[in-house]
N, C-alpha and C. Protein backbone atom coordinates (compact mmCIF):
# COMPACT_ATOMS: atom_id res chain seq x y z
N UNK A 1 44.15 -45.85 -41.43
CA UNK A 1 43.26 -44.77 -41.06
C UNK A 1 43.89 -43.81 -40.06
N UNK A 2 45.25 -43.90 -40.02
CA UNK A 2 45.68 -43.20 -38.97
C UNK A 2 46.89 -42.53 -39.18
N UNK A 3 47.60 -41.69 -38.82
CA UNK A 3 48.85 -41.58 -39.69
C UNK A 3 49.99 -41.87 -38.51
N UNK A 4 51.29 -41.79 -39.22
CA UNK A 4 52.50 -43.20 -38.84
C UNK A 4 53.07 -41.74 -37.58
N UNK A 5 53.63 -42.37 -36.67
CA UNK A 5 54.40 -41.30 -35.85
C UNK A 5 55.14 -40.62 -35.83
N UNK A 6 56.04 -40.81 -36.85
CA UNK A 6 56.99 -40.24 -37.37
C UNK A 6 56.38 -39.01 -37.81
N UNK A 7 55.02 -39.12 -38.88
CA UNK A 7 55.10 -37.95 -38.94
C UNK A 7 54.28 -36.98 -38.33
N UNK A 8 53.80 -37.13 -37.41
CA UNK A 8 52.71 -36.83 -36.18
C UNK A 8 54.01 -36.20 -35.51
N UNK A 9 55.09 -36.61 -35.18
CA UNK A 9 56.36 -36.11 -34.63
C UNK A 9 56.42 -34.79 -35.59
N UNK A 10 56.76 -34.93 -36.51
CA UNK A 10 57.00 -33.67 -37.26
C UNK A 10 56.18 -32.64 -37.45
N UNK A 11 55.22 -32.95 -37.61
CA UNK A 11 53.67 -31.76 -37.18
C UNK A 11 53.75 -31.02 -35.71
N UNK A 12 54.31 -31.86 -35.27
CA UNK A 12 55.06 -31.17 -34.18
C UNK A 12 55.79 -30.17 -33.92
N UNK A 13 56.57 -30.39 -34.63
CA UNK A 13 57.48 -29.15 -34.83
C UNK A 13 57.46 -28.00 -35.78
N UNK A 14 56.36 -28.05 -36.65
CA UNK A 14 55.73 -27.32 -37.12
C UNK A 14 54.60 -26.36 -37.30
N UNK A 15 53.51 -26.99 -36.43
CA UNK A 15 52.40 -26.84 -36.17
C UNK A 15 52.54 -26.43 -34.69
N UNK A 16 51.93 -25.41 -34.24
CA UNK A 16 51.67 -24.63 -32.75
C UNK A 16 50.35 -25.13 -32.17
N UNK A 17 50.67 -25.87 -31.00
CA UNK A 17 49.22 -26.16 -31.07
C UNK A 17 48.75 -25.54 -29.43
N UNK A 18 47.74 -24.93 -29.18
CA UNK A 18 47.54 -24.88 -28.16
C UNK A 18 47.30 -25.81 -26.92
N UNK A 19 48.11 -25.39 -26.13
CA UNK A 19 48.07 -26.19 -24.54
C UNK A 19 46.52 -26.79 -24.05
N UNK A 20 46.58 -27.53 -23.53
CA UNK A 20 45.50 -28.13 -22.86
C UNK A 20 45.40 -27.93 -21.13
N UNK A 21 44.14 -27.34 -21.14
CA UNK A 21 44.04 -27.06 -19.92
C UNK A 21 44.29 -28.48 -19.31
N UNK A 22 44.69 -28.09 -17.48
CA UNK A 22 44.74 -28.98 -16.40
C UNK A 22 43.57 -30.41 -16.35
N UNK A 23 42.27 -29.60 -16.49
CA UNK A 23 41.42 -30.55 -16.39
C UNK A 23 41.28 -31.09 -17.49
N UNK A 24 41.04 -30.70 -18.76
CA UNK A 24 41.26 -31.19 -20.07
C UNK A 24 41.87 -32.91 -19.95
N UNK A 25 43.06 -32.10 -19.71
CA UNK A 25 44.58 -33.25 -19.53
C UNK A 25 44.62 -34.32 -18.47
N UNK A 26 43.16 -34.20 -17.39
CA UNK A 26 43.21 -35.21 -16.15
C UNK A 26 41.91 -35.91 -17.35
N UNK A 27 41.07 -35.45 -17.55
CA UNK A 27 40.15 -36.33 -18.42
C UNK A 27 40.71 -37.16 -19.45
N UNK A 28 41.79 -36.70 -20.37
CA UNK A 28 42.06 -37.78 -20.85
C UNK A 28 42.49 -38.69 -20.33
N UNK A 29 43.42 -38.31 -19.63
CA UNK A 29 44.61 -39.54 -18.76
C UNK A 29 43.37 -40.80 -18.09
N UNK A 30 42.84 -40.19 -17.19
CA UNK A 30 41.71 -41.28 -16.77
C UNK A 30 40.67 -41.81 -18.05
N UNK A 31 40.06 -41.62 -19.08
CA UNK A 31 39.48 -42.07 -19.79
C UNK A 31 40.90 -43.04 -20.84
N UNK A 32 41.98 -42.74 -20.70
CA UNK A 32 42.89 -43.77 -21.14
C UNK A 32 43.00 -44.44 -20.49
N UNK A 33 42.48 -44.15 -19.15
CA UNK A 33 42.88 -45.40 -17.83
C UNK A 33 41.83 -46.48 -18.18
N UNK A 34 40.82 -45.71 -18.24
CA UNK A 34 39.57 -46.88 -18.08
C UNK A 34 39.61 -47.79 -19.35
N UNK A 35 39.95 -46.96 -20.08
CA UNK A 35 39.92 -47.97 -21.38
C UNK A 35 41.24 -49.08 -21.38
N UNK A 36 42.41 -48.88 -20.71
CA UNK A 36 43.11 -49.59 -20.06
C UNK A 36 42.92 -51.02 -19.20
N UNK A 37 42.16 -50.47 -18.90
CA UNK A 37 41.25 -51.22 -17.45
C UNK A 37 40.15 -51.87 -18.51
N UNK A 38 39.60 -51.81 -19.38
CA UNK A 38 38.76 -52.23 -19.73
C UNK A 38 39.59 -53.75 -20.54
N UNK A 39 40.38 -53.23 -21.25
CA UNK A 39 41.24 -53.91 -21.94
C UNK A 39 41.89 -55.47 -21.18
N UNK A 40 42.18 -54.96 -19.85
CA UNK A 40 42.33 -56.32 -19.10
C UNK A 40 41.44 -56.74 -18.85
N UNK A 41 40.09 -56.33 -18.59
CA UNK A 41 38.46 -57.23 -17.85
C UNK A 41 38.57 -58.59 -18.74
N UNK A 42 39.26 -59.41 -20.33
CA UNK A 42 38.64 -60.32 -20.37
C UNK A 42 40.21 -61.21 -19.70
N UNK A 43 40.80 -60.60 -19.24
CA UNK A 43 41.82 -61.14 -18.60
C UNK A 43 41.92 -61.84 -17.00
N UNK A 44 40.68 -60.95 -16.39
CA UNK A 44 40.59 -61.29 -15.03
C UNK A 44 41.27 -60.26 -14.66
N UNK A 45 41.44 -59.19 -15.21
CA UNK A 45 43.15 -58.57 -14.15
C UNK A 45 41.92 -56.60 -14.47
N UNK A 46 42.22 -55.91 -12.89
CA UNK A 46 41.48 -54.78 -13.35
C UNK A 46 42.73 -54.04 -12.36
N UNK A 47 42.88 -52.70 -12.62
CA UNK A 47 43.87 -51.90 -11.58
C UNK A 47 43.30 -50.92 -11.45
N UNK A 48 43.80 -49.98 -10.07
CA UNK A 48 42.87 -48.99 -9.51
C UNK A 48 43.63 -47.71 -9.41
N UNK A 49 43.99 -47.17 -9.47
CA UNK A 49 45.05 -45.58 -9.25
C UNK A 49 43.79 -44.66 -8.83
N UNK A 50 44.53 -44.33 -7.26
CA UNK A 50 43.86 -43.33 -6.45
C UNK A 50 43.93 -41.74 -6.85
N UNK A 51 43.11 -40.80 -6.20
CA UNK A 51 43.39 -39.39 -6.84
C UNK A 51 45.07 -39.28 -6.83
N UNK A 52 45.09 -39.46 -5.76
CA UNK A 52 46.56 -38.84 -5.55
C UNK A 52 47.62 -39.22 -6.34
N UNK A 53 47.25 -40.63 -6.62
CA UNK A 53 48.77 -40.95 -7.39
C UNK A 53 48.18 -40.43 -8.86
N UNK A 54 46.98 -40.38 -9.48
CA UNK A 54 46.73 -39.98 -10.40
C UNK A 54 47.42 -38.46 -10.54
N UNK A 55 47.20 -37.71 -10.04
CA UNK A 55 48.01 -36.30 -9.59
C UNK A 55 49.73 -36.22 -9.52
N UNK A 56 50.01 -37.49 -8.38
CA UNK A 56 51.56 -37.52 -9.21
C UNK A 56 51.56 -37.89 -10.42
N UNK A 57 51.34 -38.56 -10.64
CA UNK A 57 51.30 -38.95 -12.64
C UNK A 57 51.21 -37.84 -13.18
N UNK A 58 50.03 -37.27 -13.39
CA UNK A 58 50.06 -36.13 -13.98
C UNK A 58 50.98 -35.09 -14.06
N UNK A 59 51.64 -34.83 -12.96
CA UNK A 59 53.05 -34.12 -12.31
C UNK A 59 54.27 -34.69 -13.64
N UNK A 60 54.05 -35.32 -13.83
CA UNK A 60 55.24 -36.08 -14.39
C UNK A 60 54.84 -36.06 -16.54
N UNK A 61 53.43 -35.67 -16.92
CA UNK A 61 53.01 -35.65 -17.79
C UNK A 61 53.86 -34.22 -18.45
N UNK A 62 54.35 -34.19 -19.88
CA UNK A 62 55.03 -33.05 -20.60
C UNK A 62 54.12 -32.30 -21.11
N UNK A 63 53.78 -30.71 -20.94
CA UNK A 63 52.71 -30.02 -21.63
C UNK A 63 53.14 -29.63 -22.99
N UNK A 64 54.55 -29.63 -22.70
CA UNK A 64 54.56 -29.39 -24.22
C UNK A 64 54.67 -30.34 -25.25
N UNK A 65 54.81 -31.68 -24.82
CA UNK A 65 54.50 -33.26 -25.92
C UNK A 65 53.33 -33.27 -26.37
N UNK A 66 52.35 -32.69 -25.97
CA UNK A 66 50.90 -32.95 -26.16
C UNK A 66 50.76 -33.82 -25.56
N UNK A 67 49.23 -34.62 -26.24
CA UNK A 67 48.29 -35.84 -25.81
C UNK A 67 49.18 -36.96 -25.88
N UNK A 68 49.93 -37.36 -26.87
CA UNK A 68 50.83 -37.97 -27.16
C UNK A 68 51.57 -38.82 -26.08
N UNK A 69 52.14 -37.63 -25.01
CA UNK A 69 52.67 -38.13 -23.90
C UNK A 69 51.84 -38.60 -22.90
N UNK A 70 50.53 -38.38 -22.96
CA UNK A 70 49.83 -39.32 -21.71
C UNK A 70 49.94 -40.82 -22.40
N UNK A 71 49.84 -40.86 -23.54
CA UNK A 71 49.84 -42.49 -23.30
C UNK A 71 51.72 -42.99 -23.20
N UNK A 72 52.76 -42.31 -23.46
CA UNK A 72 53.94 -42.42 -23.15
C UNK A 72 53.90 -42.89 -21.81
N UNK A 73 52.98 -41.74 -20.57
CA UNK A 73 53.07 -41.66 -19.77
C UNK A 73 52.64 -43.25 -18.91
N UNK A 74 51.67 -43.34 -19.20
CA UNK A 74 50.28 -44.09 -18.83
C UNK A 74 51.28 -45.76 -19.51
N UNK A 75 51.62 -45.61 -20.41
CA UNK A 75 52.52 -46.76 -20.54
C UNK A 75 53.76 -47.32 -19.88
N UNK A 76 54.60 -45.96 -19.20
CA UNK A 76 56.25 -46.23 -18.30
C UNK A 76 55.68 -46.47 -17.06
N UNK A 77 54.43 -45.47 -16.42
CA UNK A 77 54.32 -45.15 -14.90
C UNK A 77 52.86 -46.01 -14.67
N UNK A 78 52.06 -46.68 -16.14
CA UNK A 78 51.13 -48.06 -15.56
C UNK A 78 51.27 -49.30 -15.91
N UNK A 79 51.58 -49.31 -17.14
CA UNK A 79 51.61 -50.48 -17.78
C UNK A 79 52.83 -51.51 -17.21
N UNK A 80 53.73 -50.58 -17.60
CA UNK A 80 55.26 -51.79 -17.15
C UNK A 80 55.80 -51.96 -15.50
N UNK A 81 54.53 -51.32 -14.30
CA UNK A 81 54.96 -51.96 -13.36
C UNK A 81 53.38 -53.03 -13.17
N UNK A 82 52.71 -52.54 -14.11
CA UNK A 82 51.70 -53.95 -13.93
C UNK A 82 52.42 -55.16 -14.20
N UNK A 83 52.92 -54.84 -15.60
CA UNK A 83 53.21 -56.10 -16.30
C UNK A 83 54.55 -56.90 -15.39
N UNK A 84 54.86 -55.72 -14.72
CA UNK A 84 56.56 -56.67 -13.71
C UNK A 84 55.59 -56.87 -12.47
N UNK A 85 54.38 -56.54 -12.01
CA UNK A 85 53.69 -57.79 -10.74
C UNK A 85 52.77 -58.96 -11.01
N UNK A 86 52.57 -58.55 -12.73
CA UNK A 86 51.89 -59.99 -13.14
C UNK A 86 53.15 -60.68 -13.15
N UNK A 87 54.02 -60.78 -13.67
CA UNK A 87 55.33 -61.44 -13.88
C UNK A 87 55.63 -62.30 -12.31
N UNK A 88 55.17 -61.60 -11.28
CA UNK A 88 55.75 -62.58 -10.37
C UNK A 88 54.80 -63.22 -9.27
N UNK A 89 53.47 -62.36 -10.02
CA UNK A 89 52.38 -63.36 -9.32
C UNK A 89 52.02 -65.03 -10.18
N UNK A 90 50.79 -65.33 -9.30
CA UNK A 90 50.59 -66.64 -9.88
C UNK A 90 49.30 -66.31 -10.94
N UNK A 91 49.26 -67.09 -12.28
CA UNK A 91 48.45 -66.65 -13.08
C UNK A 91 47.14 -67.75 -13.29
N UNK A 92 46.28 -67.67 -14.08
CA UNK A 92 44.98 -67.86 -13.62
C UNK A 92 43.52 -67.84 -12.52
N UNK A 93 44.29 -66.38 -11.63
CA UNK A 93 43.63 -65.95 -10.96
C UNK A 93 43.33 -64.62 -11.14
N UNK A 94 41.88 -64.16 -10.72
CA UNK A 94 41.70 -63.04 -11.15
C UNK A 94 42.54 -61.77 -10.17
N UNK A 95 43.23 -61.07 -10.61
CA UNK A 95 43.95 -60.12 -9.91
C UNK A 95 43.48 -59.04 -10.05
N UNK A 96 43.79 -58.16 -8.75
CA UNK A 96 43.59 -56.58 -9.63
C UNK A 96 44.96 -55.85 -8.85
N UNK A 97 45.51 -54.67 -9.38
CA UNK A 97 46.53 -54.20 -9.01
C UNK A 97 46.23 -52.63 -8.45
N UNK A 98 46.77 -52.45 -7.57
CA UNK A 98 46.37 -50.95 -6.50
C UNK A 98 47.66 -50.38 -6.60
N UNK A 99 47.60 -49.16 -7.26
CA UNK A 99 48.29 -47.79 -7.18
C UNK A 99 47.95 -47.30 -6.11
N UNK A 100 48.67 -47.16 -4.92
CA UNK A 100 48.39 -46.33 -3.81
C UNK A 100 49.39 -45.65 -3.08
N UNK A 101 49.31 -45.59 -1.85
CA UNK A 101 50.46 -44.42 -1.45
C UNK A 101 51.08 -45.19 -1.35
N UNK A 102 51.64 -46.31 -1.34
CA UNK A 102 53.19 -47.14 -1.27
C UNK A 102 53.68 -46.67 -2.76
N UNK A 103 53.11 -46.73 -3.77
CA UNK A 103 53.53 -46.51 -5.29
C UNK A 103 53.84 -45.21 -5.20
N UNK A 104 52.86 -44.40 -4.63
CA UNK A 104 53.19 -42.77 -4.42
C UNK A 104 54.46 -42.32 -3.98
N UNK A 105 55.16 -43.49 -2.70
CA UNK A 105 56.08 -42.88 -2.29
C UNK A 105 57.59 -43.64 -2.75
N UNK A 106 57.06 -44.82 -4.29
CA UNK A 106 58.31 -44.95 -4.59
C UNK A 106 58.41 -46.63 -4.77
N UNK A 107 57.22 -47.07 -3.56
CA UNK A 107 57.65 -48.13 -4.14
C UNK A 107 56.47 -48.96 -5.39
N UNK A 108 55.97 -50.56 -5.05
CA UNK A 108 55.35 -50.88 -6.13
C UNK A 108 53.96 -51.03 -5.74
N UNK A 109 53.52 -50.91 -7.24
CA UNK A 109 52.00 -50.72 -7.05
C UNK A 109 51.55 -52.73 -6.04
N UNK A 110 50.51 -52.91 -5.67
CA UNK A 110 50.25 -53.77 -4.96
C UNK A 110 49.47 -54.61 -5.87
N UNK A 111 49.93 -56.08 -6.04
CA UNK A 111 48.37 -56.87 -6.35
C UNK A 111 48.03 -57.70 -5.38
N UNK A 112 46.28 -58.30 -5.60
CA UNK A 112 45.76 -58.95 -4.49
C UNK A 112 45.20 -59.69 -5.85
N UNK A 113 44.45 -61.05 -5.27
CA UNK A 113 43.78 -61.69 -5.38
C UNK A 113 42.04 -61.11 -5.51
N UNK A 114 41.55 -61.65 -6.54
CA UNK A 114 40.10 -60.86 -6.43
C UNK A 114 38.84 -62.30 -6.51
């Protein structure tokens, strides 16, 4: 029901599509978040990204990739430093992980115990 990326890539380069406004482009990113976030709840595990780092993220999002690239995005700059602090926490506890200004300025997002 969906079509393959490859050629979603190539519509690309064919097809002009108009830009997405600023806010447009923060609504998706966070409604990919939550559904993100939703996705871990039967896991025990929930994560939080503040305005700000949401804003660097966004900074870092391609306008001209399209939609496409927020989940590129949302996958390099959320997913795979979650998945490297589940990796070295202890598991069967419920965690949640905080994007905050330590992540903002470089280093890793934080988990705690919940």
């Amino acid at each position: 029901n969906s079509f393959r990326p490859e050629f979603l890539a190539r519509l690309d380069d064919i097809i002009i599509f108009k830009q997405l406004s600023d806010s447009a482009v923060r609504d998706i990113f966070l409604k990919n978040l939550a559904e993100l976030n939703a996705g871990f709840e039967p896991r025990n595990i929930q994560f939080e990204v503040n305005d700000r780092v949401a804003g660097y993220l966004l900074e870092k999002y391609n306008k001209h990739k399209g939609v496409r690239d927020i989940k590129r995005l949302i996958e390099k700059e959320v997913l795979q430093p979650i998945a490297m602090q589940l990796l070295m926490k202890s598991h069967g506890k419920a965690l949640k992980v905080i994007f905050d200004e330590d992540f903002f300025n470089g280093g890793s997002p934080r988990v705690v115990e919940t």
